[in-house]
PDB file of N, CA and C in Angstrom:
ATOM      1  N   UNK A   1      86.727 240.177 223.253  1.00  0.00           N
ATOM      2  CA  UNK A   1      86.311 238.872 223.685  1.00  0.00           C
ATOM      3  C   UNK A   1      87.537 238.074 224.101  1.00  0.00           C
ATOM      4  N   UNK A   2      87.572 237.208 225.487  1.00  0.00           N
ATOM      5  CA  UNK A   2      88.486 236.738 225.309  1.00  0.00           C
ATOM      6  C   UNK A   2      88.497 235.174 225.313  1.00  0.00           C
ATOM      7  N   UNK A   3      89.580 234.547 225.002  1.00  0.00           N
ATOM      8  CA  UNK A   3      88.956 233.152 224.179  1.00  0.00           C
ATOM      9  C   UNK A   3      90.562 232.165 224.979  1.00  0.00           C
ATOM     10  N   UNK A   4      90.483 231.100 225.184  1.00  0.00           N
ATOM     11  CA  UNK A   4      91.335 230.434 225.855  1.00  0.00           C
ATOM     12  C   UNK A   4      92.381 230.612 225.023  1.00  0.00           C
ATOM     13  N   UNK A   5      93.998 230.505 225.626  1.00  0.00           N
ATOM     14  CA  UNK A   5      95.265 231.136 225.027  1.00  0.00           C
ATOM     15  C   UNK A   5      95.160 230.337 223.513  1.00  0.00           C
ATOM     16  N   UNK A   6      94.735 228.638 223.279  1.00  0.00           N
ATOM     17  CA  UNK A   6      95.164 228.386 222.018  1.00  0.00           C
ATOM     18  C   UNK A   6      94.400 228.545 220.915  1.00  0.00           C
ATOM     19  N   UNK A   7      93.368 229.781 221.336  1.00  0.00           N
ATOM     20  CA  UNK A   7      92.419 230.169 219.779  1.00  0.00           C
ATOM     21  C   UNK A   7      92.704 231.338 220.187  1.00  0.00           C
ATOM     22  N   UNK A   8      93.787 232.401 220.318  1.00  0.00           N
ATOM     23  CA  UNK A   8      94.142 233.355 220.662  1.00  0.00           C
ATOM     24  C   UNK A   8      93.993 233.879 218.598  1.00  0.00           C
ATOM     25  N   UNK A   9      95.364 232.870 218.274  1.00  0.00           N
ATOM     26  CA  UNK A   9      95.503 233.516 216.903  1.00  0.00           C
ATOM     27  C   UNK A   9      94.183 233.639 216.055  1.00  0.00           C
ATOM     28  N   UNK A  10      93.345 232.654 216.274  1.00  0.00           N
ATOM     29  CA  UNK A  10      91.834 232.613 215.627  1.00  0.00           C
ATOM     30  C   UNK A  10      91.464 233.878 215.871  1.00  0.00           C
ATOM     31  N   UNK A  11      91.438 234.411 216.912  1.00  0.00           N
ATOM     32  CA  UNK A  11      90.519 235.380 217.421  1.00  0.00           C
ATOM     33  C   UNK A  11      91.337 236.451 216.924  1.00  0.00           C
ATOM     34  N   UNK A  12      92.180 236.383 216.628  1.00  0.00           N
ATOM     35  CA  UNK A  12      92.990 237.742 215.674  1.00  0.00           C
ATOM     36  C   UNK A  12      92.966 237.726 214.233  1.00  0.00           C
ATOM     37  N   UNK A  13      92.368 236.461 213.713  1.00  0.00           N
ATOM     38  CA  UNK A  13      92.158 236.204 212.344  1.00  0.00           C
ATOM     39  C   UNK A  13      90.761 236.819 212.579  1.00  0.00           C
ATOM     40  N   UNK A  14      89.741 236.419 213.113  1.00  0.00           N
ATOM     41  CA  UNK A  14      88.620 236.608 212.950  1.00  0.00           C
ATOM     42  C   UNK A  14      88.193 238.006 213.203  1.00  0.00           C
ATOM     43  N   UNK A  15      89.249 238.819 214.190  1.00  0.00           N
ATOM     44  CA  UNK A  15      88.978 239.894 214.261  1.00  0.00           C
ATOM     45  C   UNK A  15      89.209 240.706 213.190  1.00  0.00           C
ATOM     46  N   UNK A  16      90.471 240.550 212.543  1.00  0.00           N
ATOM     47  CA  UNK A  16      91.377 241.011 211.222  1.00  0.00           C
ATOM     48  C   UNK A  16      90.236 240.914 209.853  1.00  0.00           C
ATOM     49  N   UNK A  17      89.804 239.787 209.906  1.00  0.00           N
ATOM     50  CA  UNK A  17      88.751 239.421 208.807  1.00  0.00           C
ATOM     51  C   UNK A  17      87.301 240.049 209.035  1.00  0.00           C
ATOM     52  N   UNK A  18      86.878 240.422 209.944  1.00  0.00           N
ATOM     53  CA  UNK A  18      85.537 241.168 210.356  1.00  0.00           C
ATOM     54  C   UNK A  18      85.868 242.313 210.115  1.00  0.00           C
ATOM     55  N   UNK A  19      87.127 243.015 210.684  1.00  0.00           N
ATOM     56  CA  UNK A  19      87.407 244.318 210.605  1.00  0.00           C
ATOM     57  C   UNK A  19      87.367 245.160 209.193  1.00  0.00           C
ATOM     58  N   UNK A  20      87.798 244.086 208.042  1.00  0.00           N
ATOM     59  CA  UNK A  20      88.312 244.714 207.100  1.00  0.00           C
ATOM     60  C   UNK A  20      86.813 244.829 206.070  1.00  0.00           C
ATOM     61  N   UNK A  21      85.946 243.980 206.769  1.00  0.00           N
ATOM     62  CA  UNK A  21      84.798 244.234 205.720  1.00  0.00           C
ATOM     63  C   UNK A  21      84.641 245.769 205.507  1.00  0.00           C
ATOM     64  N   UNK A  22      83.259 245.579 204.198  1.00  0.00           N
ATOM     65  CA  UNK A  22      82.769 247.052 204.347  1.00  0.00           C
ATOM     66  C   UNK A  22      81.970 246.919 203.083  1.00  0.00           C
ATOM     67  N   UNK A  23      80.976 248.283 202.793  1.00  0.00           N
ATOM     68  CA  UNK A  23      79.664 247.347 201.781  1.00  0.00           C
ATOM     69  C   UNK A  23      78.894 247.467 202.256  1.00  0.00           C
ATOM     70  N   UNK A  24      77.747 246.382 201.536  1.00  0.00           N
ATOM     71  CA  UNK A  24      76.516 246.617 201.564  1.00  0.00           C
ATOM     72  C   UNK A  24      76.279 245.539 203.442  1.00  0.00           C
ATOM     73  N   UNK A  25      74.916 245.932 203.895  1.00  0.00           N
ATOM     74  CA  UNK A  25      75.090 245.279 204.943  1.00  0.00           C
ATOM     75  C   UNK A  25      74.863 243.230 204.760  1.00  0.00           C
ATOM     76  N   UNK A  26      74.392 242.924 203.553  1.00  0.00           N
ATOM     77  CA  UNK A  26      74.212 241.623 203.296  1.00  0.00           C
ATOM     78  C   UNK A  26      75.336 241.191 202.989  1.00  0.00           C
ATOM     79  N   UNK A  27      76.223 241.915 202.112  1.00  0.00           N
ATOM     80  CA  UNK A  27      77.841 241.037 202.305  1.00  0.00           C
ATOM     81  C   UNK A  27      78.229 240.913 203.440  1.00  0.00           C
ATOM     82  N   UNK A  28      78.363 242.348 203.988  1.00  0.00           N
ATOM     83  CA  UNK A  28      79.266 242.024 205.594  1.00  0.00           C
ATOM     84  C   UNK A  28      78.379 241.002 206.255  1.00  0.00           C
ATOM     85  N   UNK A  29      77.382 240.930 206.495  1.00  0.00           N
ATOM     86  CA  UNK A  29      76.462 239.810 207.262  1.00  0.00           C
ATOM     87  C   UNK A  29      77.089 238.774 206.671  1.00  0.00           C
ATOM     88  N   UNK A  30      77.140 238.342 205.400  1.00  0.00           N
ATOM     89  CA  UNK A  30      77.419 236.816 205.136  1.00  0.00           C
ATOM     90  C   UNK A  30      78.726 236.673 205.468  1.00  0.00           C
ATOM     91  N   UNK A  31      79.546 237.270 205.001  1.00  0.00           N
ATOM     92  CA  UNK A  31      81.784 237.511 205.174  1.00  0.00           C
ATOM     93  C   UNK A  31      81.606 237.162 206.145  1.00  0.00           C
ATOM     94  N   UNK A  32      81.211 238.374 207.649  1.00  0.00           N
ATOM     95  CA  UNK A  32      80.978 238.233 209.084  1.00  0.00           C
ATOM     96  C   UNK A  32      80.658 236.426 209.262  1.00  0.00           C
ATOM     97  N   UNK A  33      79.402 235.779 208.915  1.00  0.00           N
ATOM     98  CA  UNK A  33      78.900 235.065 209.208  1.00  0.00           C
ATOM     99  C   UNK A  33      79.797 233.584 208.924  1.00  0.00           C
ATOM    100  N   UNK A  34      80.627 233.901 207.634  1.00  0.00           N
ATOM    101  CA  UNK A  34      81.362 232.634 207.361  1.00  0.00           C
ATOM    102  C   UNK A  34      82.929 233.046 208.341  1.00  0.00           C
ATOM    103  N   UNK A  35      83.065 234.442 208.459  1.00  0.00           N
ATOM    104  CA  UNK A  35      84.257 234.288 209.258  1.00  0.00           C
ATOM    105  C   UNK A  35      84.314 233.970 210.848  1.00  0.00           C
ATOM    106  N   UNK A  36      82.909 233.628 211.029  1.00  0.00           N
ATOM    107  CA  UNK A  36      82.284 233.086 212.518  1.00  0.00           C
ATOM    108  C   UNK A  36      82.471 231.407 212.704  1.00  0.00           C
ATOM    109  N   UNK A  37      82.078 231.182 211.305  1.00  0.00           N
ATOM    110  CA  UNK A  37      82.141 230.066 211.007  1.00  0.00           C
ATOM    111  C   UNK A  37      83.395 228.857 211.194  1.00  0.00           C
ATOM    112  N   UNK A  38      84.293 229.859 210.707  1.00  0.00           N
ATOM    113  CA  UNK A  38      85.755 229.774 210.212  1.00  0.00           C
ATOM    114  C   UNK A  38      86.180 229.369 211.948  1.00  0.00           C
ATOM    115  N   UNK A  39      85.732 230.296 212.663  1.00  0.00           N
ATOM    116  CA  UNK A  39      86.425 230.015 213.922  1.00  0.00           C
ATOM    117  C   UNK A  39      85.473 229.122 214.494  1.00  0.00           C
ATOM    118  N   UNK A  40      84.450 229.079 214.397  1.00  0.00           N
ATOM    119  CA  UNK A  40      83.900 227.576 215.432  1.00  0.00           C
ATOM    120  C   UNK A  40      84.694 226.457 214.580  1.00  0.00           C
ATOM    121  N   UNK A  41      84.996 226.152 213.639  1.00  0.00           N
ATOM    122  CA  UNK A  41      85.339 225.369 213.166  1.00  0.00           C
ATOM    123  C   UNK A  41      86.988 224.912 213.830  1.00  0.00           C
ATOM    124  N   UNK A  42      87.878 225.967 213.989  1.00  0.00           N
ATOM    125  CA  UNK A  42      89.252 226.160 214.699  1.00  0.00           C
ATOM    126  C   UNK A  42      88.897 225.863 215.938  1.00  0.00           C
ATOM    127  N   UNK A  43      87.906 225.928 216.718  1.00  0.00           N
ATOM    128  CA  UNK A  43      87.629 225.892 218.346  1.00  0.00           C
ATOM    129  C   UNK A  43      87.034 224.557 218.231  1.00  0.00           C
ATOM    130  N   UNK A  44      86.201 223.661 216.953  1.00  0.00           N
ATOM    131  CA  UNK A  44      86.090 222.495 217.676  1.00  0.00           C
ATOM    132  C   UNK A  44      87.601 221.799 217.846  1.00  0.00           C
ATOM    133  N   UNK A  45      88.140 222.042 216.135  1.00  0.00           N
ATOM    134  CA  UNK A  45      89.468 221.306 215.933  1.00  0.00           C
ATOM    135  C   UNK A  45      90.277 221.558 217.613  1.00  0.00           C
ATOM    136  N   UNK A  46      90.336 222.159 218.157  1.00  0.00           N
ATOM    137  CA  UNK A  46      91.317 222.500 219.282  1.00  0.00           C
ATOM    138  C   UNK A  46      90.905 222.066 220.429  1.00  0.00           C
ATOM    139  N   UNK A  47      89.008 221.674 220.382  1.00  0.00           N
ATOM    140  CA  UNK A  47      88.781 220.807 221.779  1.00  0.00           C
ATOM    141  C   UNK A  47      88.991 219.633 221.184  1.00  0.00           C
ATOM    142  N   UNK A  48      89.483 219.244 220.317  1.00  0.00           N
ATOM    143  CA  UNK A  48      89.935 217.721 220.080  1.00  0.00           C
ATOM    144  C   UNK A  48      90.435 216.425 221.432  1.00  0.00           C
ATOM    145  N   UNK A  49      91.112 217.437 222.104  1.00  0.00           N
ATOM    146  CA  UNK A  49      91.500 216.695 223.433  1.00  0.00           C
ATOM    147  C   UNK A  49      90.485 216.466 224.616  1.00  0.00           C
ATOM    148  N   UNK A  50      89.462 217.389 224.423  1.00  0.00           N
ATOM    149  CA  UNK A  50      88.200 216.984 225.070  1.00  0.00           C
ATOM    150  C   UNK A  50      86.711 216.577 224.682  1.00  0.00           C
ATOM    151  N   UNK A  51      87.238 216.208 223.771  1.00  0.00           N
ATOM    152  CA  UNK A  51      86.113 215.245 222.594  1.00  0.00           C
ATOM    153  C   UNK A  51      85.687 214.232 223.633  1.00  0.00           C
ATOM    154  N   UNK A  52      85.689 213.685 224.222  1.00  0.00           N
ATOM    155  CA  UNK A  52      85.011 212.459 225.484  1.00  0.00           C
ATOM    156  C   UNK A  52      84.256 213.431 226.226  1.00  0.00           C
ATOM    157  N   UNK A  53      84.843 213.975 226.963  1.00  0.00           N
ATOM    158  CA  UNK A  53      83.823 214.840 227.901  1.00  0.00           C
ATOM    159  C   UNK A  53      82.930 215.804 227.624  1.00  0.00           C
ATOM    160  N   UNK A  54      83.171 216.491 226.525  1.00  0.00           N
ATOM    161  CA  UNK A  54      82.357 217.171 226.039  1.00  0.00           C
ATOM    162  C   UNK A  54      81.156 216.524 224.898  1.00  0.00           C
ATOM    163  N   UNK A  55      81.213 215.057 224.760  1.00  0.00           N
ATOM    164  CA  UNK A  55      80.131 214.277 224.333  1.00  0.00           C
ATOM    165  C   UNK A  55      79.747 213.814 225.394  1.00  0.00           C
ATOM    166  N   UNK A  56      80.048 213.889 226.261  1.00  0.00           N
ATOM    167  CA  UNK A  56      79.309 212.889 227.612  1.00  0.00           C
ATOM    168  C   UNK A  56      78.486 214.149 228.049  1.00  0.00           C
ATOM    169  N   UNK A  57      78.952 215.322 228.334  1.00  0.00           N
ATOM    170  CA  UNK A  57      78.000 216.313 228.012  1.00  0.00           C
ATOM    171  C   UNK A  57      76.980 216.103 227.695  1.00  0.00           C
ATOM    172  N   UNK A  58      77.339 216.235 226.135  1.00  0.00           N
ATOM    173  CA  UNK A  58      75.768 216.147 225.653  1.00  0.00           C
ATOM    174  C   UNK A  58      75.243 214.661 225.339  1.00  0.00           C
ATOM    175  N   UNK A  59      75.922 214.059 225.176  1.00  0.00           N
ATOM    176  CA  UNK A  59      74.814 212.704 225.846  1.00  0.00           C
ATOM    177  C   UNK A  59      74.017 213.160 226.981  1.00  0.00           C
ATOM    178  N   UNK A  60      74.251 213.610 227.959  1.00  0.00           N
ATOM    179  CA  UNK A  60      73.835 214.191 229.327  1.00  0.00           C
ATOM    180  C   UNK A  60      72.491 215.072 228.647  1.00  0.00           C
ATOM    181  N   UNK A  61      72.845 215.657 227.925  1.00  0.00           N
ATOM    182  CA  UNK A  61      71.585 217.019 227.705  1.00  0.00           C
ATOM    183  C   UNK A  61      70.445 216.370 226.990  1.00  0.00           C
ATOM    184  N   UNK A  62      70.776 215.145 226.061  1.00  0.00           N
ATOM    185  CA  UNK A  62      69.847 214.287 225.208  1.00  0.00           C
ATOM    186  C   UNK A  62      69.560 213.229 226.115  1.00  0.00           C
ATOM    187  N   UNK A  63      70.002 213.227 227.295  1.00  0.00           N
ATOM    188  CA  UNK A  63      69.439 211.977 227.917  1.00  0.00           C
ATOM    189  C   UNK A  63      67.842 211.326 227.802  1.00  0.00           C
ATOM    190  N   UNK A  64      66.907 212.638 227.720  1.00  0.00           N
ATOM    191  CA  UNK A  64      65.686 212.638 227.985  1.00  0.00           C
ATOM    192  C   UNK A  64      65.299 211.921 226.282  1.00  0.00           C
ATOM    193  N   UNK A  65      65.825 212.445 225.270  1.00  0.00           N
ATOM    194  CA  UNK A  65      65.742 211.706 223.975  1.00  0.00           C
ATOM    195  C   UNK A  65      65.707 210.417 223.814  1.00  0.00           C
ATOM    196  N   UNK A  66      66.788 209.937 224.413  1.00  0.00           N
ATOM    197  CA  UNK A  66      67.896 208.590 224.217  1.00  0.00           C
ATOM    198  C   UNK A  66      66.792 206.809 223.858  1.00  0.00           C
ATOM    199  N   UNK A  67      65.761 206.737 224.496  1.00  0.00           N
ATOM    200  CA  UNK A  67      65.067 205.878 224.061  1.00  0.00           C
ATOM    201  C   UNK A  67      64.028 206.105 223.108  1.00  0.00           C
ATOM    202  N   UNK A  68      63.938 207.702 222.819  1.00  0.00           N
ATOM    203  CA  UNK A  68      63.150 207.815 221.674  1.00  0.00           C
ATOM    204  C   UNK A  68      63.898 207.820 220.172  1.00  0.00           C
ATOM    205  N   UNK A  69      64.852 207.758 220.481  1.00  0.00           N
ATOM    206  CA  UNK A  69      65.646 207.686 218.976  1.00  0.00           C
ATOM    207  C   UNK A  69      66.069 206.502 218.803  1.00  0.00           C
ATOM    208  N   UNK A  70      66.545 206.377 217.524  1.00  0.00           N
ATOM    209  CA  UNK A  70      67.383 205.490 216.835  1.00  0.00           C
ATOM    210  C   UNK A  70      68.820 205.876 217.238  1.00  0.00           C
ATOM    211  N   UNK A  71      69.581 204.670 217.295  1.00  0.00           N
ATOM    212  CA  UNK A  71      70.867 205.036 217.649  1.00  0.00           C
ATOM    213  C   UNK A  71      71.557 205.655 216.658  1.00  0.00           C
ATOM    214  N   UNK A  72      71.367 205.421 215.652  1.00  0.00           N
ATOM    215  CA  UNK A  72      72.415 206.590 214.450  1.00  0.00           C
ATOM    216  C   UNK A  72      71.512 208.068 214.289  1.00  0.00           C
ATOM    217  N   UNK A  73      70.885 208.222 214.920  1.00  0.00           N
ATOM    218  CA  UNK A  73      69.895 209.553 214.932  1.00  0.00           C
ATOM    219  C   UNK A  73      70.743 210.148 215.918  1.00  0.00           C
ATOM    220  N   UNK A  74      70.541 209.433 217.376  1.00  0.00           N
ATOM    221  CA  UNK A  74      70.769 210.027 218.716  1.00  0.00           C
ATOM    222  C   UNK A  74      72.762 210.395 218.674  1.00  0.00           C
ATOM    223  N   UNK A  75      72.787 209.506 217.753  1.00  0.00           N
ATOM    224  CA  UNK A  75      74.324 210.089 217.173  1.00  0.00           C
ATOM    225  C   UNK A  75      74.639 211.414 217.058  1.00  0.00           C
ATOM    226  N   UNK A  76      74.134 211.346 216.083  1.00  0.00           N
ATOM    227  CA  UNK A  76      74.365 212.711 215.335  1.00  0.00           C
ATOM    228  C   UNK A  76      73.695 214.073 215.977  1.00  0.00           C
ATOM    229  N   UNK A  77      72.738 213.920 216.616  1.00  0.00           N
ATOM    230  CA  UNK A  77      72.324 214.943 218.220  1.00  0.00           C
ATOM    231  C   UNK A  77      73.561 215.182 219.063  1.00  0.00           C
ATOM    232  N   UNK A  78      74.263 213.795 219.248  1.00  0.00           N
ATOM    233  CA  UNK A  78      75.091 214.162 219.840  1.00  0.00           C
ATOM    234  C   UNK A  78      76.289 215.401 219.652  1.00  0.00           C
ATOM    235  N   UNK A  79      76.615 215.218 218.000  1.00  0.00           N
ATOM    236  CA  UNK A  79      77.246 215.410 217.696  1.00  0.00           C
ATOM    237  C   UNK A  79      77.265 216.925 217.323  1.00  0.00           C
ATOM    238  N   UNK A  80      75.926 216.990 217.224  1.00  0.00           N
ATOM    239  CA  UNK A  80      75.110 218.844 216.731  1.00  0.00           C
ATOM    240  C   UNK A  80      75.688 219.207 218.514  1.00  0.00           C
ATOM    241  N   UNK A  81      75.107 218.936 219.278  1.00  0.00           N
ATOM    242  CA  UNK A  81      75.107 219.528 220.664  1.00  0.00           C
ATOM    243  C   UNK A  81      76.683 219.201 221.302  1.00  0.00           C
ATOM    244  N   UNK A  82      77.449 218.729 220.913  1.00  0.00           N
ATOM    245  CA  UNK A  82      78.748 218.757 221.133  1.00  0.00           C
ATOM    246  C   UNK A  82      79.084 220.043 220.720  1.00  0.00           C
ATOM    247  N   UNK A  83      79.244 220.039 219.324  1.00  0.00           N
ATOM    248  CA  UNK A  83      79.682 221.415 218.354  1.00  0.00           C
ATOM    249  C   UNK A  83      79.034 222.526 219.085  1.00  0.00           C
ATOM    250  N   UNK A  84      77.900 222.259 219.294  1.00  0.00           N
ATOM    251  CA  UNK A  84      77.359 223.906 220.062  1.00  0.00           C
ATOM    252  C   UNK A  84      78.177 224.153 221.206  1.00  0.00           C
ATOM    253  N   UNK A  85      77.928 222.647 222.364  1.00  0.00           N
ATOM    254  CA  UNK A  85      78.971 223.306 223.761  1.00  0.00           C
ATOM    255  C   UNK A  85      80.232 223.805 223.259  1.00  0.00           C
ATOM    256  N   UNK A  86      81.119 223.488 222.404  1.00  0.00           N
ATOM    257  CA  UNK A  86      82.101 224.205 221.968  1.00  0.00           C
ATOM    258  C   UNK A  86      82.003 225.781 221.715  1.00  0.00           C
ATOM    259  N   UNK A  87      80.886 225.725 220.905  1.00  0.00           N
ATOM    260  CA  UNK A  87      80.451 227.361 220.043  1.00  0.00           C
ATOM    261  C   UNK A  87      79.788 228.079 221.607  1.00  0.00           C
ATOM    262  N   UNK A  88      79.258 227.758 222.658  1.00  0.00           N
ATOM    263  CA  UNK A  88      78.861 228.323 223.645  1.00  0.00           C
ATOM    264  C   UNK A  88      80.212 228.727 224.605  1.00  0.00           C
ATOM    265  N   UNK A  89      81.194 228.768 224.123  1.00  0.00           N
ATOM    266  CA  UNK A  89      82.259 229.266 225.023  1.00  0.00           C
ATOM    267  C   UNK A  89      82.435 230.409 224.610  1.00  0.00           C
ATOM    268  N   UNK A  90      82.071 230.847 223.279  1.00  0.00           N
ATOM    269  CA  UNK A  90      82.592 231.961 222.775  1.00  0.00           C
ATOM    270  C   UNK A  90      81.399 232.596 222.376  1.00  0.00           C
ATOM    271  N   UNK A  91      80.336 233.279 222.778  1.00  0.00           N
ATOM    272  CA  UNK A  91      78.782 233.151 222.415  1.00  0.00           C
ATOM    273  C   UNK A  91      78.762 234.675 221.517  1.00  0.00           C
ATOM    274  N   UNK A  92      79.697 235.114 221.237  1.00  0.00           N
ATOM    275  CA  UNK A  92      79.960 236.388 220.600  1.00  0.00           C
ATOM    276  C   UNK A  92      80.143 236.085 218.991  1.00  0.00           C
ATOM    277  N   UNK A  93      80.580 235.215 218.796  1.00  0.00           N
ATOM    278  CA  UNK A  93      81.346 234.398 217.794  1.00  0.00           C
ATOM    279  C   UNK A  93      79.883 233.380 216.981  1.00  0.00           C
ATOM    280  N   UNK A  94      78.958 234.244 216.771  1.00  0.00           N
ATOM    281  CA  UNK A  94      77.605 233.457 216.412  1.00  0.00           C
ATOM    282  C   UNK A  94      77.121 234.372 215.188  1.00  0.00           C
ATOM    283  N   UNK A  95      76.326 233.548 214.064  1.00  0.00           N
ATOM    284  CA  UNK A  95      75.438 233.528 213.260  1.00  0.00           C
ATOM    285  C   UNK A  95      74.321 235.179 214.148  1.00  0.00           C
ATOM    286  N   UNK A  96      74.193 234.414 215.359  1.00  0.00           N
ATOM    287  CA  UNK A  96      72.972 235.974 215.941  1.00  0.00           C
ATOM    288  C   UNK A  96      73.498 237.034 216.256  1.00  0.00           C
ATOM    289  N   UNK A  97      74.625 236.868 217.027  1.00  0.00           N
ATOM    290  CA  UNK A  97      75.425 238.119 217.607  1.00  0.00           C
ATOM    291  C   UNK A  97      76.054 238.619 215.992  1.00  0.00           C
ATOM    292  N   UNK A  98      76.298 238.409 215.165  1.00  0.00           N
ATOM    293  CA  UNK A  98      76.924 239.391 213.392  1.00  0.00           C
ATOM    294  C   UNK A  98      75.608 240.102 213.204  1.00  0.00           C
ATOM    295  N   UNK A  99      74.585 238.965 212.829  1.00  0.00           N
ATOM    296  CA  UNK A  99      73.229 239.339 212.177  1.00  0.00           C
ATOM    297  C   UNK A  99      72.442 240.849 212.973  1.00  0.00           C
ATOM    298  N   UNK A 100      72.360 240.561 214.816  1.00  0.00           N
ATOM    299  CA  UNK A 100      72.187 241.863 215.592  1.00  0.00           C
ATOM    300  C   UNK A 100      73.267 242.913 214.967  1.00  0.00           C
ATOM    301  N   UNK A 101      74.365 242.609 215.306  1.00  0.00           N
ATOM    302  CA  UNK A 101      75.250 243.677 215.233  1.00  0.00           C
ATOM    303  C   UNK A 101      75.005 244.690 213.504  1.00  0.00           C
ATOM    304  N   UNK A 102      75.446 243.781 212.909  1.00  0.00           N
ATOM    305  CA  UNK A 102      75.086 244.472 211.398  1.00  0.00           C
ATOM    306  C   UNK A 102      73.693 245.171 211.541  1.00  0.00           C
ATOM    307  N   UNK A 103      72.654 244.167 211.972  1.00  0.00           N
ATOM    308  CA  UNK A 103      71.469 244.960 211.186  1.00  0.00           C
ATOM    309  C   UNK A 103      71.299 246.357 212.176  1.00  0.00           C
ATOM    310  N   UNK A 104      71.692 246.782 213.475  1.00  0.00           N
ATOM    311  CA  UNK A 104      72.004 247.852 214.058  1.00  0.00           C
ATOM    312  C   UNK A 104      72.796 248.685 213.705  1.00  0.00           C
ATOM    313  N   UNK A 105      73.214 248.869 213.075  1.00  0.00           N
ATOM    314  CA  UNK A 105      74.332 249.944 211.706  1.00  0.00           C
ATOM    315  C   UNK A 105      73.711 250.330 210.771  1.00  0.00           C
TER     316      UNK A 105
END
């Protein structure tokens, strides 16, 4: 997978940490699943510099919401669908793509 140069090292942690599992398939699923975790978490920290545009984003995608919510609701939408456009750069790096992969082994 390849992942923009400054989650390079992530993606060698995460590979390093997936690799070394082994076991039953419900550990590796969960290990896998938190070491997925581990890196969306490193990939939001690193779009930090595009924290504006990538909420205007998804303001954009909730537009159709926006008068049906409350403003501290439509917040926090925002804020779920921010984190995803982040996690959608790397769509390998998911809760579904471990869960497929494992339960096919």
């Amino acid at each position: 997978m390849e992942v923009e140069p400054r989650l390079e090292g992530e993606r060698q942690k995460l590979v390093a940490r997936i690799g070394a599992l082994g076991g039953e398939a419900e550990y590796v699923a969960t290990e896998a699943v938190a070491a997925c975790r581990a890196f969306n978490e490193a990939a939001w920290a690193a779009a930090a510099s595009e924290l504006a545009e990538i909420r205007a984003q998804a303001e954009a995608e909730l537009s159709a919401l926006k008068s049906m919510l409350k403003p501290a609701v439509m917040e926090a939408y925002i804020e779920e669908v921010a984190r995803d456009i982040v996690a959608r750069r790397t769509p390998l790096v998911s809760a579904r793509a471990v869960w497929d992969r494992v339960s096919a082994s």
